[in-house]
C-alpha atoms as a PDB file:
ATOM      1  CA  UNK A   1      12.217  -9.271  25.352  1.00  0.00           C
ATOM      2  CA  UNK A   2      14.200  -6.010  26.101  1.00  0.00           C
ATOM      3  CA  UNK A   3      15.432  -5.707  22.758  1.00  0.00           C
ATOM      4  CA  UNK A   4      11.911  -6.040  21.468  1.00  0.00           C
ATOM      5  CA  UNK A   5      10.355  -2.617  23.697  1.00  0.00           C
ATOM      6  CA  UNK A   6      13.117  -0.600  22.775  1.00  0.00           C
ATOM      7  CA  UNK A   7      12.692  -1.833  18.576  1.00  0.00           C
ATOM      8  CA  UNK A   8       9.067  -1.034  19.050  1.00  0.00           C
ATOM      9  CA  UNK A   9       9.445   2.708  20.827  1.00  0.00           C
ATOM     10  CA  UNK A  10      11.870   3.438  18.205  1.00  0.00           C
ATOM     11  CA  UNK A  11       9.451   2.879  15.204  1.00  0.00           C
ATOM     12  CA  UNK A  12       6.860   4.943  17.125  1.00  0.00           C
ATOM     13  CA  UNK A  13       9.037   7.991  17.428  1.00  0.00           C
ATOM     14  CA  UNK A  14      10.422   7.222  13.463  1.00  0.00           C
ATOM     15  CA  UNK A  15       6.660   7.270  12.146  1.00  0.00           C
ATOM     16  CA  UNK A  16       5.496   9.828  14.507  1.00  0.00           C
ATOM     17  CA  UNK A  17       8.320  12.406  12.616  1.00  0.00           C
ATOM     18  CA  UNK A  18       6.221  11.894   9.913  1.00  0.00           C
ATOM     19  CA  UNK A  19       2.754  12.961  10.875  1.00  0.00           C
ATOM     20  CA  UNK A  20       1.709  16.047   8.474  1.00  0.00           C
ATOM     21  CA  UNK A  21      -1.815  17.449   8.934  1.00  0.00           C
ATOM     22  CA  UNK A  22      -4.316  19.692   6.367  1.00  0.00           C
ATOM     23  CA  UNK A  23      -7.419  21.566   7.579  1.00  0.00           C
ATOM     24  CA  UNK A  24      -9.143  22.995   4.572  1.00  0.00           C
ATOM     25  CA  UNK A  25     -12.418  25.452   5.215  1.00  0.00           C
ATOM     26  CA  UNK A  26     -13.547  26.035   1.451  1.00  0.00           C
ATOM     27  CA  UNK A  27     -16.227  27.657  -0.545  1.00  0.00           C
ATOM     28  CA  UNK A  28     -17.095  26.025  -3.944  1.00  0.00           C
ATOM     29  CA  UNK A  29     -18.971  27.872  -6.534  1.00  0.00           C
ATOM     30  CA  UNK A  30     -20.666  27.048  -9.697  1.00  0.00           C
ATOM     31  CA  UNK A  31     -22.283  29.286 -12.408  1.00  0.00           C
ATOM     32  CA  UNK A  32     -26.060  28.088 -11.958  1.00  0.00           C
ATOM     33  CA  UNK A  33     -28.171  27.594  -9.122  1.00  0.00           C
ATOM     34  CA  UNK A  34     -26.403  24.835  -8.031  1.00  0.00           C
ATOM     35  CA  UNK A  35     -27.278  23.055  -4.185  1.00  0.00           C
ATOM     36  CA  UNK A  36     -24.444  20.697  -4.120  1.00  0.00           C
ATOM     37  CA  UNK A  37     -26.378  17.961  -2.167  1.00  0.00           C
ATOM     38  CA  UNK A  38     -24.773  15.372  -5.169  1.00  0.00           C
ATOM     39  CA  UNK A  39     -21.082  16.465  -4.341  1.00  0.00           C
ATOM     40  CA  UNK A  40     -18.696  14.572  -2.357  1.00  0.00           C
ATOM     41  CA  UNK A  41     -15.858  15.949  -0.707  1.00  0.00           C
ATOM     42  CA  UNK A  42     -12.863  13.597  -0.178  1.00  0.00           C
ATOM     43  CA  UNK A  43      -9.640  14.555   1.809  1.00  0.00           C
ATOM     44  CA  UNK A  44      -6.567  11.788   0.073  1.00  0.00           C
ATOM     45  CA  UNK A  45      -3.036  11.600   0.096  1.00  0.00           C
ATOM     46  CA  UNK A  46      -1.440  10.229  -2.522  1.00  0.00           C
ATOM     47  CA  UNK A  47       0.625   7.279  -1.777  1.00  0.00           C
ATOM     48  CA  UNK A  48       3.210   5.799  -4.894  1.00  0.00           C
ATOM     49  CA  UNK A  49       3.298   2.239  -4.316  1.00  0.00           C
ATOM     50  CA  UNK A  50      -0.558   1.087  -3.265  1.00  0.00           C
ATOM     51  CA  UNK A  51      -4.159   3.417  -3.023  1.00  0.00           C
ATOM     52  CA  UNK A  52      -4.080   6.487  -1.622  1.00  0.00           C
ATOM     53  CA  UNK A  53      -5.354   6.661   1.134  1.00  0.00           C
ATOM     54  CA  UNK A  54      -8.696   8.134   1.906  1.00  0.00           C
ATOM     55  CA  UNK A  55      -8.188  10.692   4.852  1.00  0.00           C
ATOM     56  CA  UNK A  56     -11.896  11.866   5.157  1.00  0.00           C
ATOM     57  CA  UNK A  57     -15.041  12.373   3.288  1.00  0.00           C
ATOM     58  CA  UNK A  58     -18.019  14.815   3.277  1.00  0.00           C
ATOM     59  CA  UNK A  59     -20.549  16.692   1.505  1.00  0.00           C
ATOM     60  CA  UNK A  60     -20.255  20.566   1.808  1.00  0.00           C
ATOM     61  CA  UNK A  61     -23.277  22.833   2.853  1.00  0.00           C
ATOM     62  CA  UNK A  62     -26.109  23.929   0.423  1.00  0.00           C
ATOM     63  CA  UNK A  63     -24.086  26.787  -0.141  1.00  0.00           C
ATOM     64  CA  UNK A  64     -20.712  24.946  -1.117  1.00  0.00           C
ATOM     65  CA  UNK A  65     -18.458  26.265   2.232  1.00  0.00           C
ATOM     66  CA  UNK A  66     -16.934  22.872   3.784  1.00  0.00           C
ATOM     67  CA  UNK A  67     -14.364  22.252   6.539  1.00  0.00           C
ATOM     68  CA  UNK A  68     -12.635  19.165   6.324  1.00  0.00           C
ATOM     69  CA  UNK A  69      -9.618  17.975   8.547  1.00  0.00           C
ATOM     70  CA  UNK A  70      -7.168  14.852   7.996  1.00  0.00           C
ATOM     71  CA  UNK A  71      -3.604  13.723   8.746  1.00  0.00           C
ATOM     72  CA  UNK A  72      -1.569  11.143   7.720  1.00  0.00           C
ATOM     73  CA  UNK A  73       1.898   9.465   9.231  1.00  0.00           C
ATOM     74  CA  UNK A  74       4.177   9.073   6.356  1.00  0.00           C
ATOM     75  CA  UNK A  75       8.330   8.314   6.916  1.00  0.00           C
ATOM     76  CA  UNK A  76       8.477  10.222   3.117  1.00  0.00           C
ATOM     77  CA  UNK A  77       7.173  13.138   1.657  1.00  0.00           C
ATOM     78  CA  UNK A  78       3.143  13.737   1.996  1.00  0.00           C
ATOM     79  CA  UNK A  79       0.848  14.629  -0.627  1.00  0.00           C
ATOM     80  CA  UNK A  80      -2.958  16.009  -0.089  1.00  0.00           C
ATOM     81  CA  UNK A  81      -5.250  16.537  -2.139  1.00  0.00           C
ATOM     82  CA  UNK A  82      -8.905  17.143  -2.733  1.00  0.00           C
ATOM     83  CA  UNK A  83     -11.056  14.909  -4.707  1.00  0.00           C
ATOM     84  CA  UNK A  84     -14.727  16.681  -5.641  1.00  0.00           C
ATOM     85  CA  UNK A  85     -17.183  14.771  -7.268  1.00  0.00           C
ATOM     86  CA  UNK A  86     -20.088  16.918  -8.891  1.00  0.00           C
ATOM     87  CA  UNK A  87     -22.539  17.969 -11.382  1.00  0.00           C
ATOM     88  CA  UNK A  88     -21.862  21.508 -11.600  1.00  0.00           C
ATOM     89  CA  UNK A  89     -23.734  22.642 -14.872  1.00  0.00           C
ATOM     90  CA  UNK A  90     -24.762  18.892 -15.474  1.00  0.00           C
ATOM     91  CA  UNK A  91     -28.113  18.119 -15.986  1.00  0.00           C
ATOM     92  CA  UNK A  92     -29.406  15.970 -13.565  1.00  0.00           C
ATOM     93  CA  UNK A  93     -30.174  12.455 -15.679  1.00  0.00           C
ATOM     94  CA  UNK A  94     -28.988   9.208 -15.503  1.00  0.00           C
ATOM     95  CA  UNK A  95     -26.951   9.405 -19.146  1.00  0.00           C
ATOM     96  CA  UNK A  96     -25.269  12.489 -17.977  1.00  0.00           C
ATOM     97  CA  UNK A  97     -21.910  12.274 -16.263  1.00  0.00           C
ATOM     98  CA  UNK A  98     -21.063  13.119 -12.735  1.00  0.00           C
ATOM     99  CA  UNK A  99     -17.259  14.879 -12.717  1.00  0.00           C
ATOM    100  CA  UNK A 100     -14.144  14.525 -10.657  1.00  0.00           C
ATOM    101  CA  UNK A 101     -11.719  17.043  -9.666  1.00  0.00           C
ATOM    102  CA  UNK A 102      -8.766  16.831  -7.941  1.00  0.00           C
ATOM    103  CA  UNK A 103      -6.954  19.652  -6.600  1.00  0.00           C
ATOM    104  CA  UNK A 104      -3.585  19.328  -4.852  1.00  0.00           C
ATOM    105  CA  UNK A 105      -2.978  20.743  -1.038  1.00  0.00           C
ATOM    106  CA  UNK A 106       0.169  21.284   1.447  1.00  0.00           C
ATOM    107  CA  UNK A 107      -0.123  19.940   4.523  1.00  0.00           C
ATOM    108  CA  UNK A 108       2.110  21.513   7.513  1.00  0.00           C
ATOM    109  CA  UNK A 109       3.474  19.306  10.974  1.00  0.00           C
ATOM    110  CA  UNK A 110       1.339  22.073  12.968  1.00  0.00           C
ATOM    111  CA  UNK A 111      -2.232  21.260  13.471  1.00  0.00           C
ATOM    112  CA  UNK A 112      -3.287  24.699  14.165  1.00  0.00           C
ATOM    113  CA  UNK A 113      -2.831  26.236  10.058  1.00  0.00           C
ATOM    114  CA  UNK A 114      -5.522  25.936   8.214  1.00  0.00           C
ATOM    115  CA  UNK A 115      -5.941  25.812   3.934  1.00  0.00           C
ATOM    116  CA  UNK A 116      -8.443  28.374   2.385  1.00  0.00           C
ATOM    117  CA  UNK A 117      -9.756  27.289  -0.615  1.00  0.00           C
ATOM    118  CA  UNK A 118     -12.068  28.642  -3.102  1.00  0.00           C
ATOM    119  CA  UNK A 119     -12.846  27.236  -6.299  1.00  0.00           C
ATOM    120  CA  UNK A 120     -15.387  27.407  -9.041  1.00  0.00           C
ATOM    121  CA  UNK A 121     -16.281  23.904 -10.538  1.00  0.00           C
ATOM    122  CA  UNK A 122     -16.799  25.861 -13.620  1.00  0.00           C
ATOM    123  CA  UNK A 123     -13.407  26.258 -15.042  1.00  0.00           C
ATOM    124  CA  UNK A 124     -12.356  22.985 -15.930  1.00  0.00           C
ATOM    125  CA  UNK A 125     -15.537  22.156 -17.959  1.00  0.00           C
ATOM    126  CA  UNK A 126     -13.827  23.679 -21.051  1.00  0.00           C
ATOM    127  CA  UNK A 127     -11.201  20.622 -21.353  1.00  0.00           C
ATOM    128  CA  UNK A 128     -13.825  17.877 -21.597  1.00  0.00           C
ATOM    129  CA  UNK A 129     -15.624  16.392 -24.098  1.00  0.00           C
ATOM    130  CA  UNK A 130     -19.567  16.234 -22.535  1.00  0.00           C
ATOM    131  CA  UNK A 131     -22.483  15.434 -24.776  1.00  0.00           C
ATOM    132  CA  UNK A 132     -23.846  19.071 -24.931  1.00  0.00           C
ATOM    133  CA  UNK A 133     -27.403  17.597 -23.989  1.00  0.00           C
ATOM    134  CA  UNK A 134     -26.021  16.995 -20.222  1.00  0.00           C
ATOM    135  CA  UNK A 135     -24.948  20.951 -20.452  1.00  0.00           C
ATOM    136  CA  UNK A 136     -27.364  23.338 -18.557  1.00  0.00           C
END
């Protein structure tokens, strides 16, 4: 029974090495008049060997600014990243797409720093193919 404590409070302080946090305040933008209330914000960190794992998920303010906060316990390395559905410059019908974007983070073992990110949803429009009906 012994044996068993000490096991256990050894894996706790193993894992607990490996705790890596992200705090991202960010402003999106997008070319039009956009209000964002169809994008979804989703904190992940990408695991190798089975789904990443979903940290955290929100929808950013009518002006695109969001703050969103995760962590994750890993034993090897940690990757973040941001995954932004949207309809930046998409017209708003049902036979038009809605986008993904991921964009990678670092994550730090101190709580306290925080990510600033700013990104127009704009830019990565020229790489796909989208029926030019759905552009506006």
């Amino acid at each position: 029974m012994q044996s068993a404590i000490v096991f256990l409070l050894a894996l706790s302080t193993v894992t607990g090495l490996g705790t890596r946090y992200v705090d991202v305040r960010g402003q999106l933008s997008c070319d039009n008049a956009y209000d964002y209330r169809d994008t979804i914000i989703e904190l992940k960190e990408r695991d190798a060997a089975d789904p990443d794992d979903l940290l955290a998920k929100i929808k950013p303010s009518s002006d695109g600014s969001f703050n969103i906060t995760g962590h994750e316990d890993e034993v090897f390395k940690v990757e973040f990243y941001l995954k932004i559905t949207h309809r930046c410059l998409i017209a708003e019908r049902k036979d038009c797409p809605t986008l993904t974007d991921e964009f990678n983070l670092e994550g730090s073992s101190d709580p306290k720093t925080i990510t600033y990110f700013k990104k127009s949803l704009v830019s990565k429009h020229q790489t796909r193919e989208i029926n030019k009906n759905c552009l506006v």
